[in-house]
N, C-alpha and C. Protein backbone atom coordinates (compact mmCIF):
# COMPACT_ATOMS: atom_id res chain seq x y z
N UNK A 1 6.59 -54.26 -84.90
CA UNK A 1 7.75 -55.10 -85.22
C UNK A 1 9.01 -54.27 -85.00
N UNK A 2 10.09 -54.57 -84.30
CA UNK A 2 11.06 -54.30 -83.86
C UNK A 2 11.90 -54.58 -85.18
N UNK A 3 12.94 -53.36 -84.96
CA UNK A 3 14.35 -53.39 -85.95
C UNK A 3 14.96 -55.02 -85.61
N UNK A 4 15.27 -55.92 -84.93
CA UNK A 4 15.60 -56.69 -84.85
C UNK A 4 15.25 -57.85 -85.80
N UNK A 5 13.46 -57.86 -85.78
CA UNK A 5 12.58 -58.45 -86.79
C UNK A 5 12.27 -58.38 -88.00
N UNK A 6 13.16 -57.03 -88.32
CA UNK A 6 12.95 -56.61 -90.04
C UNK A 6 13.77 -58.09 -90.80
N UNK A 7 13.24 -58.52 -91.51
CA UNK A 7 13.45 -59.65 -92.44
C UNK A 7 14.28 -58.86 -93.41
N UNK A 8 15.86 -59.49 -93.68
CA UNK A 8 17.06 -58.56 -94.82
C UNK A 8 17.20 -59.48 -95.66
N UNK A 9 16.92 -60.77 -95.21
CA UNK A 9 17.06 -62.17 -96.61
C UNK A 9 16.06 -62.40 -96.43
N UNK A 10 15.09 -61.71 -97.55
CA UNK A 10 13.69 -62.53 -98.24
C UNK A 10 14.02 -63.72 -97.98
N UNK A 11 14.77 -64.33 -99.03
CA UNK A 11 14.38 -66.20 -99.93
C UNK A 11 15.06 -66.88 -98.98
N UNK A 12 15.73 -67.01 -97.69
CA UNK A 12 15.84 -67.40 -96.34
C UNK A 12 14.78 -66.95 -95.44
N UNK A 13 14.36 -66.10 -95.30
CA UNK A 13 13.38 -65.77 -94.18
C UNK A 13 14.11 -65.22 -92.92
N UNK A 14 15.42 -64.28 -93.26
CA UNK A 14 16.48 -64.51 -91.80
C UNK A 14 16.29 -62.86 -91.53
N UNK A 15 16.34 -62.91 -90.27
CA UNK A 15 16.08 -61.47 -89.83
C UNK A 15 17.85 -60.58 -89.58
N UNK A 16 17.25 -59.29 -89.35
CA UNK A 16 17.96 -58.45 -88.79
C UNK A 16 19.18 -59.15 -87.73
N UNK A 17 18.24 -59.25 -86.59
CA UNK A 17 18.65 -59.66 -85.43
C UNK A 17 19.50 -61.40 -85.69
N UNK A 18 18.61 -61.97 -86.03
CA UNK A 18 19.58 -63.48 -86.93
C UNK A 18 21.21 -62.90 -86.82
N UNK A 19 21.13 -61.71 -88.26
CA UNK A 19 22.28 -61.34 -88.85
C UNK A 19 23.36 -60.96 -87.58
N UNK A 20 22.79 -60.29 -86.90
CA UNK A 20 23.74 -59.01 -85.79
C UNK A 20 24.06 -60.49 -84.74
N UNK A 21 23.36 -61.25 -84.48
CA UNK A 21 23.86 -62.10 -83.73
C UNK A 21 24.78 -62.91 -84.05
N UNK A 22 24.65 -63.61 -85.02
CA UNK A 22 25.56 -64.62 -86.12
C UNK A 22 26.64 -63.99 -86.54
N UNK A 23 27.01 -62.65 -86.47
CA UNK A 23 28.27 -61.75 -86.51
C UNK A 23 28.75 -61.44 -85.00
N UNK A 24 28.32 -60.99 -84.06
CA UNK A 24 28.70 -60.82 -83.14
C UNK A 24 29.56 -62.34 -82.21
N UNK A 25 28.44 -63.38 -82.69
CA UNK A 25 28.48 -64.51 -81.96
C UNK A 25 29.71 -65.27 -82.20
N UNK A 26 30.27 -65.29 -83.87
CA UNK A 26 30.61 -65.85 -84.20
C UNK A 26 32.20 -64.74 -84.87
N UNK A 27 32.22 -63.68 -85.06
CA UNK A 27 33.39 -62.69 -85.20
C UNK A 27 32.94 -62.63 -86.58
N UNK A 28 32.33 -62.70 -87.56
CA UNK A 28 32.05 -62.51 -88.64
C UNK A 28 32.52 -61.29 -89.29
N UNK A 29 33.40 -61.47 -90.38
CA UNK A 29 33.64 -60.06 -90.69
C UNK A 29 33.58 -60.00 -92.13
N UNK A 30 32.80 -60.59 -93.07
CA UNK A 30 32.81 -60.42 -94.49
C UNK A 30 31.30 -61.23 -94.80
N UNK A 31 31.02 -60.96 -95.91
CA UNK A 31 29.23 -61.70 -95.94
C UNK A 31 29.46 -62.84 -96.66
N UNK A 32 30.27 -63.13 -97.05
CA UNK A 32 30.62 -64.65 -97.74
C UNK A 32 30.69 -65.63 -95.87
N UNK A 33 31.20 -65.20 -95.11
CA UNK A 33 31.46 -65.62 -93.79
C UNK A 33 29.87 -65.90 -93.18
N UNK A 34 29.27 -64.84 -93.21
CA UNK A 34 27.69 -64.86 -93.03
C UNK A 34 26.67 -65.85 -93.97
N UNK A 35 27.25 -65.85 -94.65
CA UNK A 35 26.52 -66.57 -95.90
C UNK A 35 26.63 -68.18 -95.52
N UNK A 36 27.98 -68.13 -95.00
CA UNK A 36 28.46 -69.39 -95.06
C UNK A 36 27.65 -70.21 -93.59
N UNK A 37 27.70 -69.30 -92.82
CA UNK A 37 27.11 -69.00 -91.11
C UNK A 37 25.71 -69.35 -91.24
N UNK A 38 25.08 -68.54 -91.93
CA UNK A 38 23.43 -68.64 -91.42
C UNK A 38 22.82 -68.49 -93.15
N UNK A 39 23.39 -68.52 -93.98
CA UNK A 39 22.73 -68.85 -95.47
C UNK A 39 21.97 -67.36 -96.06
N UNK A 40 22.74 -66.67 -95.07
CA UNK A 40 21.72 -64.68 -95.53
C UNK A 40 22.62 -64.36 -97.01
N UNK A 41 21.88 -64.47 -98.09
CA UNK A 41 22.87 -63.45 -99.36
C UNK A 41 23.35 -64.82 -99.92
N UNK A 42 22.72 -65.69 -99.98
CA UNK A 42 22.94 -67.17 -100.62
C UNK A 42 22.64 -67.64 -101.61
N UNK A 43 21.15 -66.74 -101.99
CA UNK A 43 20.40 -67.14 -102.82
C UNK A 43 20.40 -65.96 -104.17
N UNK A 44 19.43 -64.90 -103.93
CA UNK A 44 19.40 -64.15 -105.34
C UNK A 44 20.59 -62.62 -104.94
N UNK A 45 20.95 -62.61 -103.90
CA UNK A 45 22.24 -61.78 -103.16
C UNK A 45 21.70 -60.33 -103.00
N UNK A 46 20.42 -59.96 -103.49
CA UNK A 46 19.73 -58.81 -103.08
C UNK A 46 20.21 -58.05 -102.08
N UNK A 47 20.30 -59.18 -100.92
CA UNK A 47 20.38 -58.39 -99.62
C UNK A 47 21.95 -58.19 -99.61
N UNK A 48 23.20 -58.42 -99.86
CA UNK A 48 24.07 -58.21 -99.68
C UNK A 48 24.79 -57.13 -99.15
N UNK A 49 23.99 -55.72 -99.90
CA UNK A 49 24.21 -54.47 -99.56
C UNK A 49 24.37 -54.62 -98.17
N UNK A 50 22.71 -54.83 -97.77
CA UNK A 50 22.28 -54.87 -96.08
C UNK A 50 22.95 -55.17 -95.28
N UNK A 51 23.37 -56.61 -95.53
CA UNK A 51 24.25 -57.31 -94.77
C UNK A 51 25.15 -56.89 -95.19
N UNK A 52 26.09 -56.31 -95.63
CA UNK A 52 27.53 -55.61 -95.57
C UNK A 52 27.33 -54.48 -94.83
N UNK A 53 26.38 -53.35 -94.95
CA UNK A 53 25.98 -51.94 -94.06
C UNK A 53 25.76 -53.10 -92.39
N UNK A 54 25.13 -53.81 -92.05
CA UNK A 54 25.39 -54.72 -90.65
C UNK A 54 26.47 -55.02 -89.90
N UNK A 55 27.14 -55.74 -91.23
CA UNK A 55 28.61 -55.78 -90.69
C UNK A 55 29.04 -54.74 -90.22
N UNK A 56 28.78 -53.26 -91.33
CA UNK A 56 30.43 -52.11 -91.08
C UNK A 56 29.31 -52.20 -89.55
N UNK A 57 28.62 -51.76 -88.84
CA UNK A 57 28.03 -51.46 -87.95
C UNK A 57 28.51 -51.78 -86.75
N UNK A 58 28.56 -53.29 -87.14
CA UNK A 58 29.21 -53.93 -85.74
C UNK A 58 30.77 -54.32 -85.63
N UNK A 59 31.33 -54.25 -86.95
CA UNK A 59 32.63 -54.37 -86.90
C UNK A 59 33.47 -52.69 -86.73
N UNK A 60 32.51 -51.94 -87.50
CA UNK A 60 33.03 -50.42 -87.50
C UNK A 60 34.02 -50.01 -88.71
């Protein structure tokens, strides 16, 4: 399984790659934006960390 495929929202089922695309695709620059986008960090917000370390990644 590829870094792309690592699953970061359990209680969605949304991957890595989901995330990096749905930011790139769309200019995403905060996880409320993502949240709002593809439903990652919606539910019990676990992943939030993740998806904020994603963001700085691709936003810098």
């Amino acid at each position: 399984m590829g870094q792309e495929d690592e699953i970061i929202c359990h209680c969605n089922e949304i991957t890595r790659g989901q995330i990096e695309n749905a930011i790139r695709e769309q200019g995403l620059k905060t996880i409320d934006e993502v949240g709002d986008a593809i439903d990652a960090g919606t539910v019990c917000g676990s992943c939030q960390d993740d998806i904020q370390s994603i963001l700085d990644e691709i936003n810098g």
